[in-house]
Every structure is written in structure tokens, then in C-alpha cells.
C-alpha atoms as a PDB file:
ATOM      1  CA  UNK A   1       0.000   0.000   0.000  1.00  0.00           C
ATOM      2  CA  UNK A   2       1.486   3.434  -1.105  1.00  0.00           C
ATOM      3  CA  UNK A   3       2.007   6.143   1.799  1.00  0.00           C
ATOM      4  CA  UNK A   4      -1.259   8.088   0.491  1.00  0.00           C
ATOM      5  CA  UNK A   5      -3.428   5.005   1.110  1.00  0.00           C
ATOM      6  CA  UNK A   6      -1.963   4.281   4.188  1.00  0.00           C
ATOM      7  CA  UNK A   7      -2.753   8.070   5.630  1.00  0.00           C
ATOM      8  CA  UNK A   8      -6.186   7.609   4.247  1.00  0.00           C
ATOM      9  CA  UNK A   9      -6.866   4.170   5.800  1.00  0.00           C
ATOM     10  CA  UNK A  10      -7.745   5.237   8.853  1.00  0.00           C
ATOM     11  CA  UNK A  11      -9.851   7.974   7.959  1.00  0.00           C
ATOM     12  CA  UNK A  12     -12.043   5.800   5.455  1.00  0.00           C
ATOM     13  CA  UNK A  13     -12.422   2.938   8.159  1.00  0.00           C
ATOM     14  CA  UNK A  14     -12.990   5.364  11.046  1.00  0.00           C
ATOM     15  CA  UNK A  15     -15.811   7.472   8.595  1.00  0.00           C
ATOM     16  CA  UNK A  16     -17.487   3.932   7.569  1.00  0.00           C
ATOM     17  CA  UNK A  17     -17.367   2.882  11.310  1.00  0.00           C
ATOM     18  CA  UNK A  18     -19.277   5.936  12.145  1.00  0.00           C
ATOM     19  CA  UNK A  19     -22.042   5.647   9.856  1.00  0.00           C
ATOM     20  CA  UNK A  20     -22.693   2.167  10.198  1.00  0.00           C
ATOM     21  CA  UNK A  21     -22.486   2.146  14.067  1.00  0.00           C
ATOM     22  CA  UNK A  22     -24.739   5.314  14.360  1.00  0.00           C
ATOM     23  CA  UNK A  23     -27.527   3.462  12.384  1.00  0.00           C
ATOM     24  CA  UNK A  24     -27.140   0.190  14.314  1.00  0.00           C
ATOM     25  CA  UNK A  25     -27.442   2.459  17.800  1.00  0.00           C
ATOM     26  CA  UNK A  26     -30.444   3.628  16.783  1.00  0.00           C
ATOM     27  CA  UNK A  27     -31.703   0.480  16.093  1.00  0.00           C
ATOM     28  CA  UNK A  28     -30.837  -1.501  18.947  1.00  0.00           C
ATOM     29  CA  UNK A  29     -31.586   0.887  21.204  1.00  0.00           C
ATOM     30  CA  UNK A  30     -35.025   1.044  19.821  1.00  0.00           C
ATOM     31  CA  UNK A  31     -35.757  -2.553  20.196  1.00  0.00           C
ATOM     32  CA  UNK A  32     -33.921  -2.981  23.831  1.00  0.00           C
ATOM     33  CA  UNK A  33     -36.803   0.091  24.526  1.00  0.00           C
ATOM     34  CA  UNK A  34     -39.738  -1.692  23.354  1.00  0.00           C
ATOM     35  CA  UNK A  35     -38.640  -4.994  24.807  1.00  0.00           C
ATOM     36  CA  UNK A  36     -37.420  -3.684  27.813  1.00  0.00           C
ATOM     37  CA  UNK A  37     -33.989  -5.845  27.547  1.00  0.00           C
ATOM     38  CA  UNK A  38     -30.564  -4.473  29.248  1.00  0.00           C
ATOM     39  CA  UNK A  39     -28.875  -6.777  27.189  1.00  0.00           C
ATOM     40  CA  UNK A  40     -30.170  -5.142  23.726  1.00  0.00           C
ATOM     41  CA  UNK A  41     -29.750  -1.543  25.329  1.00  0.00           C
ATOM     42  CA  UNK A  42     -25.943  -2.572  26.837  1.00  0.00           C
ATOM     43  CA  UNK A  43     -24.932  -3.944  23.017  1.00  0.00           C
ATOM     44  CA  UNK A  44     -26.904  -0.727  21.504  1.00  0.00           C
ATOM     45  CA  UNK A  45     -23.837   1.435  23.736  1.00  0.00           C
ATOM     46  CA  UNK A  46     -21.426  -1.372  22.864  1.00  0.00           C
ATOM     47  CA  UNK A  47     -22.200  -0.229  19.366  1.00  0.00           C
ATOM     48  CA  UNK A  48     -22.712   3.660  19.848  1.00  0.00           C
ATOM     49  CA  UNK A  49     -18.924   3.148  21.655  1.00  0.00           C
ATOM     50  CA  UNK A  50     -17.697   2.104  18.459  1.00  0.00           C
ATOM     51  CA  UNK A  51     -19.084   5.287  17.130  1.00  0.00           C
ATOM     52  CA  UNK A  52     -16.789   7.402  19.333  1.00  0.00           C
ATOM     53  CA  UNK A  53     -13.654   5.012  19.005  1.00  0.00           C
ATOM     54  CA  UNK A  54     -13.560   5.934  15.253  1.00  0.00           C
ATOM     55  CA  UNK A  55     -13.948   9.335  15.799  1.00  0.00           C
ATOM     56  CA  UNK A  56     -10.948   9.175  17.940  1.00  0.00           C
ATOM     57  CA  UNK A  57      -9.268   7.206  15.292  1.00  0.00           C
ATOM     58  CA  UNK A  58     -10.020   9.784  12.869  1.00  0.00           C
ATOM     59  CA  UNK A  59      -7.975  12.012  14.800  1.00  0.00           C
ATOM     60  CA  UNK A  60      -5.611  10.086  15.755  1.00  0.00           C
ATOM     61  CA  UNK A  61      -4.722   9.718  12.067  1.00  0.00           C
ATOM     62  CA  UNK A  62      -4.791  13.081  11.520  1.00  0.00           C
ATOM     63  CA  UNK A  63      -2.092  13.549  14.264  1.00  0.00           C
ATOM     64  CA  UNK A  64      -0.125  10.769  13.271  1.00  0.00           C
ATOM     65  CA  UNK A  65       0.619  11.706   9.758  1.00  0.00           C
ATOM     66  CA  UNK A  66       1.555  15.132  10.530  1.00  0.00           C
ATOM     67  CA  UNK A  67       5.544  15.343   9.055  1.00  0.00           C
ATOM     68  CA  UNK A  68       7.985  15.172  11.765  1.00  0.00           C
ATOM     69  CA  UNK A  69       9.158  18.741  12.909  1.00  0.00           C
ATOM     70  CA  UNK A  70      12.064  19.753  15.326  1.00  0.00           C
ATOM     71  CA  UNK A  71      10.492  18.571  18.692  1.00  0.00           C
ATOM     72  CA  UNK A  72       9.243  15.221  16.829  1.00  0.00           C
ATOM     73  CA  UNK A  73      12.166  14.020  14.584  1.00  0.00           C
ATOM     74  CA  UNK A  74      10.388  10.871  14.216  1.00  0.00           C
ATOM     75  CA  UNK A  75       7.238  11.889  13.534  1.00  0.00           C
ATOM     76  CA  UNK A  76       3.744  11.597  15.217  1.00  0.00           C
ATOM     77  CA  UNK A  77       3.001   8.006  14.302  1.00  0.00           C
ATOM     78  CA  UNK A  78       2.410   6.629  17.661  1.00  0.00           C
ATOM     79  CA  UNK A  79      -0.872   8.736  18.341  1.00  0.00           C
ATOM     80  CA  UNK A  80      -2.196   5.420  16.703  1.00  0.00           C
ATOM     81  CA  UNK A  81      -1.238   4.029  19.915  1.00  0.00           C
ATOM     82  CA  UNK A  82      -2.592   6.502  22.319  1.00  0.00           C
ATOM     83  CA  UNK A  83      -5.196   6.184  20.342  1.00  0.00           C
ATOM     84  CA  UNK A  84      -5.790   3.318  20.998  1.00  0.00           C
ATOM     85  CA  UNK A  85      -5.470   3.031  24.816  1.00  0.00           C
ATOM     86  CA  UNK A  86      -8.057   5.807  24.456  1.00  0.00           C
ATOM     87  CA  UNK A  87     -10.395   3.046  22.837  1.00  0.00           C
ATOM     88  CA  UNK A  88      -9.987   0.414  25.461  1.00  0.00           C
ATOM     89  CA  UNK A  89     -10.373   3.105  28.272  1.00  0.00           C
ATOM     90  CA  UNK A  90     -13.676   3.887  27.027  1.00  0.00           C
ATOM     91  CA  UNK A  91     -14.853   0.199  26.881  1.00  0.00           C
ATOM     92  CA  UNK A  92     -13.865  -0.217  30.114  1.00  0.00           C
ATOM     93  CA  UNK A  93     -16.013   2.393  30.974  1.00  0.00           C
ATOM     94  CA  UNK A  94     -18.737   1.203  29.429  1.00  0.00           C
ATOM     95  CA  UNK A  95     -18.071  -2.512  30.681  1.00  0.00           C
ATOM     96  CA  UNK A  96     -18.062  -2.022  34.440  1.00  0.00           C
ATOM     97  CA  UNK A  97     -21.719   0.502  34.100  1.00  0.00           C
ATOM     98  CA  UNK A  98     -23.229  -2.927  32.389  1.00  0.00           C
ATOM     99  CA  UNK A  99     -21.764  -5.222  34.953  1.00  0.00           C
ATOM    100  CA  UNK A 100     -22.928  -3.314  37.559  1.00  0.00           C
ATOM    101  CA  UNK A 101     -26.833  -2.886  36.261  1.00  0.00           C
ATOM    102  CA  UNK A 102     -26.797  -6.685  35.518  1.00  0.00           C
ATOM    103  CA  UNK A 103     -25.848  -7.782  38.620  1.00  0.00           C
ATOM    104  CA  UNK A 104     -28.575  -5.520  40.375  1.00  0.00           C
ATOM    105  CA  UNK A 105     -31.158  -6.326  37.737  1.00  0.00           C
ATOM    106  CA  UNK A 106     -30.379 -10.570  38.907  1.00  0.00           C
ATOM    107  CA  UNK A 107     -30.705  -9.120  42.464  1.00  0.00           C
ATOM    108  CA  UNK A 108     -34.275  -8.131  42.008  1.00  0.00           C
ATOM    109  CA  UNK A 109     -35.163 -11.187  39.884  1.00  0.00           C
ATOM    110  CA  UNK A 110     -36.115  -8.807  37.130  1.00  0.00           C
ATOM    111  CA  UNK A 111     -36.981 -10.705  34.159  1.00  0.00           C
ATOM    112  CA  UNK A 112     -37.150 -10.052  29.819  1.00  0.00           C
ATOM    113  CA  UNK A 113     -40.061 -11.049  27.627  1.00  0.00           C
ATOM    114  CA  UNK A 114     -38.312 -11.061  23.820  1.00  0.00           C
ATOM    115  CA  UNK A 115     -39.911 -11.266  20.751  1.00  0.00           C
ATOM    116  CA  UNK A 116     -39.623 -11.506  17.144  1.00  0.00           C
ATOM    117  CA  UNK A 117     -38.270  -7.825  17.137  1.00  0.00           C
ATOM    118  CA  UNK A 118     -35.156  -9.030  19.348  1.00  0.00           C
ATOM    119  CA  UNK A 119     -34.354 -11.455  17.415  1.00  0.00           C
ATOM    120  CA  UNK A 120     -34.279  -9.706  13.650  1.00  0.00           C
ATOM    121  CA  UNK A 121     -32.651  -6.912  15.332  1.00  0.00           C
ATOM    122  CA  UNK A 122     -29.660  -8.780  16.922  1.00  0.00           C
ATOM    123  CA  UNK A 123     -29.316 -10.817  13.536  1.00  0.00           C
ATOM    124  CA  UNK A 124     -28.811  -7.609  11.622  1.00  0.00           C
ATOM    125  CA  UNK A 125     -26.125  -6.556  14.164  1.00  0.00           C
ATOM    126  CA  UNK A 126     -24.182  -9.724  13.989  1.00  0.00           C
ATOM    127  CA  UNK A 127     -23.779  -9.727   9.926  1.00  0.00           C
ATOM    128  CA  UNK A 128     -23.332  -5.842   9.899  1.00  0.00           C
ATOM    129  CA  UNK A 129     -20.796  -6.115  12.913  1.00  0.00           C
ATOM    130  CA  UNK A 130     -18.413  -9.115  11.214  1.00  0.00           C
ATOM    131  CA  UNK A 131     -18.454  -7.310   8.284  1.00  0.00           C
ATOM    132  CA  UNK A 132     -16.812  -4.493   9.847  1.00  0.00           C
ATOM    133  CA  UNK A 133     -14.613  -6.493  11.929  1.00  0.00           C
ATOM    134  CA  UNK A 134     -13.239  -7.866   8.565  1.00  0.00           C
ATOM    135  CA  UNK A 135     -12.462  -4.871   6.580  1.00  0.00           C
ATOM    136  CA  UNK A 136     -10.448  -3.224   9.735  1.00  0.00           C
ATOM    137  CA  UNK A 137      -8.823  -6.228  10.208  1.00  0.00           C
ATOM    138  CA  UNK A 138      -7.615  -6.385   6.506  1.00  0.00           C
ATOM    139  CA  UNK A 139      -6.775  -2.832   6.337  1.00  0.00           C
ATOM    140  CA  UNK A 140      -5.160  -3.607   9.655  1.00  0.00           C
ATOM    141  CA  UNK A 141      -3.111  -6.457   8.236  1.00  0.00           C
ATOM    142  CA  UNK A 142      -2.077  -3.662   4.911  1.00  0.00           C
ATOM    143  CA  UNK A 143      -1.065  -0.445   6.959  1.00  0.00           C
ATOM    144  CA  UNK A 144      -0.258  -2.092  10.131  1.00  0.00           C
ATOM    145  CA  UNK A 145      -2.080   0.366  11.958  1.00  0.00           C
ATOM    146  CA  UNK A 146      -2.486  -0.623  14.985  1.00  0.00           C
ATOM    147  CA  UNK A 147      -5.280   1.849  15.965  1.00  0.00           C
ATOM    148  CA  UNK A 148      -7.493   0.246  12.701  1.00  0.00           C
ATOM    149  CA  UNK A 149      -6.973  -3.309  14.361  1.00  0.00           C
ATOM    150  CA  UNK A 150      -8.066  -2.274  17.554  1.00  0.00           C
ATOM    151  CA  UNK A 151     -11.560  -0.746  16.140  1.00  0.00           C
ATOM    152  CA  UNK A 152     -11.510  -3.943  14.483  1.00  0.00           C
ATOM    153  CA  UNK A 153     -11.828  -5.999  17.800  1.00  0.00           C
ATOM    154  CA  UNK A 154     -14.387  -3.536  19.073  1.00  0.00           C
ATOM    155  CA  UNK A 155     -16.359  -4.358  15.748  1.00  0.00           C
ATOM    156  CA  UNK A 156     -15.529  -8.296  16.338  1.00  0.00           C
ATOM    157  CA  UNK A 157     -16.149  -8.151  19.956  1.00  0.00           C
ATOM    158  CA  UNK A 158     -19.971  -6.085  19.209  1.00  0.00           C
ATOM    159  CA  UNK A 159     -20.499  -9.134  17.211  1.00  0.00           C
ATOM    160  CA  UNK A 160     -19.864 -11.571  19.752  1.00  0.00           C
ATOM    161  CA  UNK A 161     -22.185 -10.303  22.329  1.00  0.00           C
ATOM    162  CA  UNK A 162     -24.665  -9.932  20.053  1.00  0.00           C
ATOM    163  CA  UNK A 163     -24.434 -13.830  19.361  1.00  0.00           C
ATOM    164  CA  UNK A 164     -25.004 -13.995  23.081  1.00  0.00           C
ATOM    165  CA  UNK A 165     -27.659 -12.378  23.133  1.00  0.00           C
ATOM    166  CA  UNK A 166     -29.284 -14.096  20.467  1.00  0.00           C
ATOM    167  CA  UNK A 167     -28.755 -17.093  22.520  1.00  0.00           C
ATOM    168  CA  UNK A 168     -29.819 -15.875  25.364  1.00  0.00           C
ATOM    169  CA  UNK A 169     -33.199 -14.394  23.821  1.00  0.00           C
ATOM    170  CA  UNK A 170     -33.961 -18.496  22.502  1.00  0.00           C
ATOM    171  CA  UNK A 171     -33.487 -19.259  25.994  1.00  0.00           C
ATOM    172  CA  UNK A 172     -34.944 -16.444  27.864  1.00  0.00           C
ATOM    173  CA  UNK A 173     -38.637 -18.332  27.954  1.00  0.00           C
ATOM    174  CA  UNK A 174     -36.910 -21.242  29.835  1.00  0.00           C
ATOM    175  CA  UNK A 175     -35.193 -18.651  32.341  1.00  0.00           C
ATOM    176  CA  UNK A 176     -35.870 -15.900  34.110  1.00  0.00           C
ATOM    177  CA  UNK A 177     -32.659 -14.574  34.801  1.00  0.00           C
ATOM    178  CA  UNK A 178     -31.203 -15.042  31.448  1.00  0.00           C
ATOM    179  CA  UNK A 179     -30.854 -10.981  30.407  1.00  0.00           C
ATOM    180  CA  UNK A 180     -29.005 -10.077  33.366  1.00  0.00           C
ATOM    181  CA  UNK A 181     -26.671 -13.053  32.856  1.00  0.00           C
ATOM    182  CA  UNK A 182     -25.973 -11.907  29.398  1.00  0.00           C
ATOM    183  CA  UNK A 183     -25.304  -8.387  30.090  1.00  0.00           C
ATOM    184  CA  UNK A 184     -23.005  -9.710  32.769  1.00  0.00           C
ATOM    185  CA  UNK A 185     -21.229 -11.855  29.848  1.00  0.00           C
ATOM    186  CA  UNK A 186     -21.259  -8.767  27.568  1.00  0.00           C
ATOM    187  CA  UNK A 187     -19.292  -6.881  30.697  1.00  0.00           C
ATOM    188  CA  UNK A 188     -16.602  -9.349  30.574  1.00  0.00           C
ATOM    189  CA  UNK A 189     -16.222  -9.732  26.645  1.00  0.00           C
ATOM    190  CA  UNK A 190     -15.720  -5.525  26.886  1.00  0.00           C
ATOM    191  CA  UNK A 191     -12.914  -6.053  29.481  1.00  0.00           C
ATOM    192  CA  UNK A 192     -10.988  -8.674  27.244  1.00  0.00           C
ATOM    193  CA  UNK A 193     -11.179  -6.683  24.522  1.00  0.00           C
ATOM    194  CA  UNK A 194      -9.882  -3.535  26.784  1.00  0.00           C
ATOM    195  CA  UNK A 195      -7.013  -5.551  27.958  1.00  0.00           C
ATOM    196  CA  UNK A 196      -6.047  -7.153  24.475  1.00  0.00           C
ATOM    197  CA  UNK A 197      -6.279  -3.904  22.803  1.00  0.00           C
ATOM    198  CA  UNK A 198      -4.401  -1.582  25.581  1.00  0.00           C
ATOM    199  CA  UNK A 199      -1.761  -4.851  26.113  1.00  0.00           C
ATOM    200  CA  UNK A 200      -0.358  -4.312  22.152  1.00  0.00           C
ATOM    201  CA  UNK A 201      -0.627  -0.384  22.337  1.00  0.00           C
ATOM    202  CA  UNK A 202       1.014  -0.602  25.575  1.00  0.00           C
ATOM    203  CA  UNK A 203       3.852  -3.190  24.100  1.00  0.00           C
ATOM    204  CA  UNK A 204       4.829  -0.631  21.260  1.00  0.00           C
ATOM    205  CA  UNK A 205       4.849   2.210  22.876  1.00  0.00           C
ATOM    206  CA  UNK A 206       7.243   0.805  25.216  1.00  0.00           C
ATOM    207  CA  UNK A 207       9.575  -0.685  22.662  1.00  0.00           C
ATOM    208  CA  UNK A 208       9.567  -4.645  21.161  1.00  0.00           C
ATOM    209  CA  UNK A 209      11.800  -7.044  19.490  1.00  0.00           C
ATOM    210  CA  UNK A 210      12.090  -7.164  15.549  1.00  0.00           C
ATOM    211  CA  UNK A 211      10.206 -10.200  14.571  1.00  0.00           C
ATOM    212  CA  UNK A 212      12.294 -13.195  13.455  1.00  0.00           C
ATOM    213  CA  UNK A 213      11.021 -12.677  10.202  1.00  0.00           C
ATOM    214  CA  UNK A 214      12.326  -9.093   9.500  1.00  0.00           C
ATOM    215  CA  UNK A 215      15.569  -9.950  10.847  1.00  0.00           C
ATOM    216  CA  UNK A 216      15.997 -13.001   8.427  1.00  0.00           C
ATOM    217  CA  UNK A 217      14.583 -10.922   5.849  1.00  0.00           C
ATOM    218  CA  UNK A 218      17.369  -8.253   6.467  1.00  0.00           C
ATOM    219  CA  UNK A 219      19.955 -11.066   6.619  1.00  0.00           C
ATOM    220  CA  UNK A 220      19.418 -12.466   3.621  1.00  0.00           C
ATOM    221  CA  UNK A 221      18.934  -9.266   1.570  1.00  0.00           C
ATOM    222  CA  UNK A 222      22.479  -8.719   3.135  1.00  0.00           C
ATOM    223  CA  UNK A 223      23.790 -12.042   2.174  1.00  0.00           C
ATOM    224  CA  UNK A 224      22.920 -11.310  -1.906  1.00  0.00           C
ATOM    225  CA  UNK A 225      25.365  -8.316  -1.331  1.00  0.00           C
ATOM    226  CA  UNK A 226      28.090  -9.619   0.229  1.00  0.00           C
ATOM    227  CA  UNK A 227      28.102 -13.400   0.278  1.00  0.00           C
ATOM    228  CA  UNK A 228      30.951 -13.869   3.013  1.00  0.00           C
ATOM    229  CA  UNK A 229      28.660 -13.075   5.255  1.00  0.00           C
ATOM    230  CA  UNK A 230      29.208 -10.448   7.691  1.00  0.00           C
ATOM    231  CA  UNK A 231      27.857 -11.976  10.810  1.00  0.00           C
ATOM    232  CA  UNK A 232      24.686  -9.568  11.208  1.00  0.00           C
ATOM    233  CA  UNK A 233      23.724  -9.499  15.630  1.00  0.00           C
ATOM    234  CA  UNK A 234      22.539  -7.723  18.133  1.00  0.00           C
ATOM    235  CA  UNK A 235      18.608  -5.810  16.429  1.00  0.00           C
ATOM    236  CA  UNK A 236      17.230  -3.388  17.350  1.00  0.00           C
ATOM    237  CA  UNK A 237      13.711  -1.951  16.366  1.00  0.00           C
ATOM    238  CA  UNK A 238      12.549   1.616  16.395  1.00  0.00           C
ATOM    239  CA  UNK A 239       8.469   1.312  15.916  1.00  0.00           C
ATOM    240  CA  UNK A 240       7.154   5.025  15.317  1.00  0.00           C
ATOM    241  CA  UNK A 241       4.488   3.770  13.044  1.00  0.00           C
ATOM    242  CA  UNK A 242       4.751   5.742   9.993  1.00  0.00           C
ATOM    243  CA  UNK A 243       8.392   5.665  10.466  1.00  0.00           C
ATOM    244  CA  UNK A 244      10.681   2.863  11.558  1.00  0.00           C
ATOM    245  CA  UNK A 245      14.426   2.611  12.322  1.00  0.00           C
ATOM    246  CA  UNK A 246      16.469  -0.526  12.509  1.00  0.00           C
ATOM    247  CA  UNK A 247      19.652  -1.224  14.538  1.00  0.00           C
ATOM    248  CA  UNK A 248      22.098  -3.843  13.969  1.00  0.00           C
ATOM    249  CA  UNK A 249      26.227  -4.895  14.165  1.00  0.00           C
ATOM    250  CA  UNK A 250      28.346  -6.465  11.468  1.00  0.00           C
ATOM    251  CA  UNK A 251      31.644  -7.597  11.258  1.00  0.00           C
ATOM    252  CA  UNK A 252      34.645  -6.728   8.848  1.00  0.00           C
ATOM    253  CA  UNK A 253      38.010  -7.552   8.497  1.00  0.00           C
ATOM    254  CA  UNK A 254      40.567  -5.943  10.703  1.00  0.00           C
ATOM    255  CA  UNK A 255      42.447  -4.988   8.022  1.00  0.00           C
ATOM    256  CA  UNK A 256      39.764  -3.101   6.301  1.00  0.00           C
ATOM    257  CA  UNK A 257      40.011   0.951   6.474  1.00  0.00           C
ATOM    258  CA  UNK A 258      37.652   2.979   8.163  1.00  0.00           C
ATOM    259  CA  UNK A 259      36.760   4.225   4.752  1.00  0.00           C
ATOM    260  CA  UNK A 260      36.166   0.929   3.312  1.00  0.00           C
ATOM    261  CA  UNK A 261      34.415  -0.350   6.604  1.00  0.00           C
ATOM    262  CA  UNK A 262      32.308   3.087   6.353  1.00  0.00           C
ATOM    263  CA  UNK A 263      31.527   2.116   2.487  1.00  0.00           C
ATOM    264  CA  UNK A 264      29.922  -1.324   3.213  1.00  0.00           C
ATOM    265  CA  UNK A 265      27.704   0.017   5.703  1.00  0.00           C
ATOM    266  CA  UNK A 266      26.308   2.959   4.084  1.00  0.00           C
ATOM    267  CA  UNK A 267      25.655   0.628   1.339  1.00  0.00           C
ATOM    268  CA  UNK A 268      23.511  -1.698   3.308  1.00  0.00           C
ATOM    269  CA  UNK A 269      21.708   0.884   5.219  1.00  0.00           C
ATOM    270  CA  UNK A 270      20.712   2.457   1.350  1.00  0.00           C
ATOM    271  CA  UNK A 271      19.260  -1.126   0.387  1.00  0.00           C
ATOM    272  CA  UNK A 272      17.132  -1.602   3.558  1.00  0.00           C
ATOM    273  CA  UNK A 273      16.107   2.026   3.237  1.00  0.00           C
ATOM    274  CA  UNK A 274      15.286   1.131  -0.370  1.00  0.00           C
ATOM    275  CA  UNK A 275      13.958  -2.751   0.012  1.00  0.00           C
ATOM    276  CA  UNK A 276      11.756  -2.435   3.183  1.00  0.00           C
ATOM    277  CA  UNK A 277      11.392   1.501   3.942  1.00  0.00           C
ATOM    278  CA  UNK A 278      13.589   1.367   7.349  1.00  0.00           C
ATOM    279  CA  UNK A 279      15.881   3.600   8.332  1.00  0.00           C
ATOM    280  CA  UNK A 280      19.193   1.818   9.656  1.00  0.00           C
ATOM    281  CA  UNK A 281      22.188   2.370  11.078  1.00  0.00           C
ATOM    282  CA  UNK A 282      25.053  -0.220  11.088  1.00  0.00           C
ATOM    283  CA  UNK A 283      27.767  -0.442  13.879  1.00  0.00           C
ATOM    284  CA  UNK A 284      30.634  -1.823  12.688  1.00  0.00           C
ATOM    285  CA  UNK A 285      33.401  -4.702  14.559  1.00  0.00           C
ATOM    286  CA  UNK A 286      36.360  -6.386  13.465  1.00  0.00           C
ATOM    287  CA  UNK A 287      35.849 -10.271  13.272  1.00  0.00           C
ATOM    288  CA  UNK A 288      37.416 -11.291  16.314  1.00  0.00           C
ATOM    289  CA  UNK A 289      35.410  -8.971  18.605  1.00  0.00           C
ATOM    290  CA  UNK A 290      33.689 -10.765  21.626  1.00  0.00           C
ATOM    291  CA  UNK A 291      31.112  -8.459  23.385  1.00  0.00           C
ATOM    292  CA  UNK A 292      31.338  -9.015  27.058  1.00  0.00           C
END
């Protein structure tokens, strides 16, 4: 994906998010109304939540392709990530208000009656839901934007508790407690996905390994250069989102000037720059060198 797709990724998910989640509010929250069902009305915020966690990412990816300037040399990429520990903050908000009115709803034995209504309703919001779990996710799995795959498990998770409640409204006539037990199990789908979601935000923000496969990439794009091998250890990673930066040590001949030594690394750090749009930079060591 060029870099003017990627910028606009967000934006076009967060803007199709919106709509779509606005309309399904209003519907759910209709029917949980007329059928008096917490369940329907707690998925109807679950859903109106995903409204406001694609406004945020809208902003977010305004903020985050802003060009780096002197107090950001690396750019503003990881408002993605704020981003999205924003997200998970708010649904688990939103969780702990529905565990709380479920569990004082099964205190006072207060029971659902759910009808045709219910059921076409929560159908709707399962195939509308997926299908907005699956285009974050692949526009997730293009951009790597890690804001885009968490409004994709807010989508996914929206889905799920609506299957529950489906469930739970074919079972309801055989129990009395059944909506507050499912707006309990809603609760505790919203904190997984708050915990999931801030977990990887968390993880990048505070710095991660380069995955196995980037490093072998890297090692064999090196190896094509300079078949010898030069004995490529010790990664490092740099995530800023929209811009990434790659440490690493080779080793050279002792007998090698610094010029030449100098030459062989700038040359490497061009081709990564040029094969897999990371900035690097290359210490160099004689062969013999042990680090302690």
C-alpha cells in the first residue's frame, strides 16, 4: 500500500465505522426500549462506543501523519497508539456501568419477555458487525495500523455479544434470569477486549523485538550483497508507526580501512532504506570482537 493510502486508511475505516455504528445504535436501542432488555440496550452502547472510538481514530490519524518537525524528529506516528489506549479506556467504561446494572437487575429477579423484534434486530447486528470487523482487520493487516486493528476488535467483539444475546433471547422463555446473565457476559467480553487492545498499544509504545522474520529478511537481503557473510547481531527496532528505524552490528576484516568499513555500511543501510522503507544504522566490529 502506497504512503497516500496508508494516511487515508484510517480515515475511510474510522468514517465507515461511524455511519454504520450510528444506524445500528439507533436500532438496537429502539428494540432494547420496546422490549425492555438491558442486554439489547448494553450492546446498543457497545455499538454507539464504536461510534466514538472511530472518531478518535479519525484524529488520531490526523495527528499521526503530521511530518515530523524539530520537537518530533520521528514523527507523530504513535498517536495510533494513544489512540488506541483511548479506545480500550472507554470500553472499560462502558463494561463495568453494564456489569454493575446486571448484577442488580439478577438481584431483584427482574426478568425479559423477547420477541420476534429481538431477534431480527440482533441478527442484523451480527452480519453488519463481522463485516466491519473484517475490513479493519484487513486494512489492519495492509497499513499495520495498529489503531485500525483495535476498532476492528471492538467491531468483532460487538459481534460476539450480540451472538449472546441471540442465545440468550432463545433461551430467555426457559429462564428468568437469562438478560441479566448476558449483560453480565457482555461486561466481561468488553474487558478482554480492553485488555487485548491496551496490552499491544502498551507493548509498542514501550519498545519490542524485531520479529524473526524481519531480521531473516534483512539477513538475507544482506547475504545477496556480500556473500561472506558479515555476521549480522545484536537488532534493534525503532516502531514510530509511519516511520521505523532498525539497529544492527556487522563484522569486517581488521584490516579493512575505516573508509572501506564506512563504504559497506552505508551501502547496506541504502538497500534496507530502499527494500523495506527502514531507516538503519550499522555499527561496525572487526571479526574477532567478543562483546562481554
Amino acid at each position: 500500500m502506497d504512503l497516500k493510502s496508508y494516511k487515508n486508511a484510517g480515515v475511510v475505516e474510522g468514517v465507515v465505522s461511524v455511519v454504520a455504528n450510528t444506524l445500528l445504535f439507533i436500532l438496537k436501542y429502539w428494540a432494547g426500549i420496546v422490549t425492555g432488555s438491558l442486554a439489547i440496550v448494553a450492546d446498543a452502547w457497545h455499538t454507539m462506543s464504536d461510534s466514538i472510538s472511530s472518531i478518535v481514530l479519525i484524529a488520531a490519524t490526523g495527528l499521526s501523519n503530521k511530518k515530523p518537525d524539530k520537537k518530533h524528529p520521528f514523527g507523530h506516528g504513535r498517536w495510533e497508539q494513544i489512540a488506541a489506549i483511548f479506545i480500550g479506556i472507554i470500553l472499560a467504561i462502558i463494561a463495568y456501568d453494564f456489569l454493575k446494572d446486571s448484577i442488580l437487575r439478577l438481584k431483584d429477579h427482574t426478568s425479559v419477555t423477547f420477541g420476534t423484534l429481538a431477534i431480527v434486530v440482533t441478527c442484523i447486528s451480527i452480519v453488519v458487525k463481522e463485516a466491519l470487523a473484517q475490513y479493519a482487520f484487513r486494512l489492519a493487516r495492509k497499513t499495520g495500523n495498529v489503531a485500525i486493528k483495535a476498532d476492528g476488535w471492538h467491531h468483532r467483539s460487538d459481534a460476539l455479544s450480540s451472538v449472546v444475546v441471540l442465545i440468550g433471547i432463545l433461551l430467555a422463555k426457559y429462564f428468568w434470569w437469562m438478560d441479566s446473565v448476558l449483560g453480565i457476559i457482555i461486561a466481561l467480553m468488553l474487558f478482554y477486549a480492553t485488555y487485548t487492545i491496551i496490552k499491544e498499544a502498551i507493548t509498542k509504545i514501550l519498545g519490542e523485538e524485531p520479529s524473526e522474520e524481519l531480521i531473516k529478511k534483512i539477513n538475507d537481503a544482506v547475504t545477496e550483497m556480500y556473500p561472506e557473510g558479515l555476521q549480522l547481531h545484536h537488532f534493534h527496532i525503532h516502531n514510530y508507526v509511519t516511520h521505523q528505524e532498525v539497529t544492527f552490528h556487522i563484522r569486517l576484516p581488521g584490516e579493512l580501512s575505516l573508509e572501506e568499513g564506512h563504504s559497506v555500511a552505508t551501502a547496506i543501510e541504502k538497500m534496507i532504506e530502499e527494500r523495506f522503507n527502514i531507516t538503519s544504522t550499522i555499527h561496525v566490529e572487526p571479526l574477532d570482537f567478543e562483546h562481554p
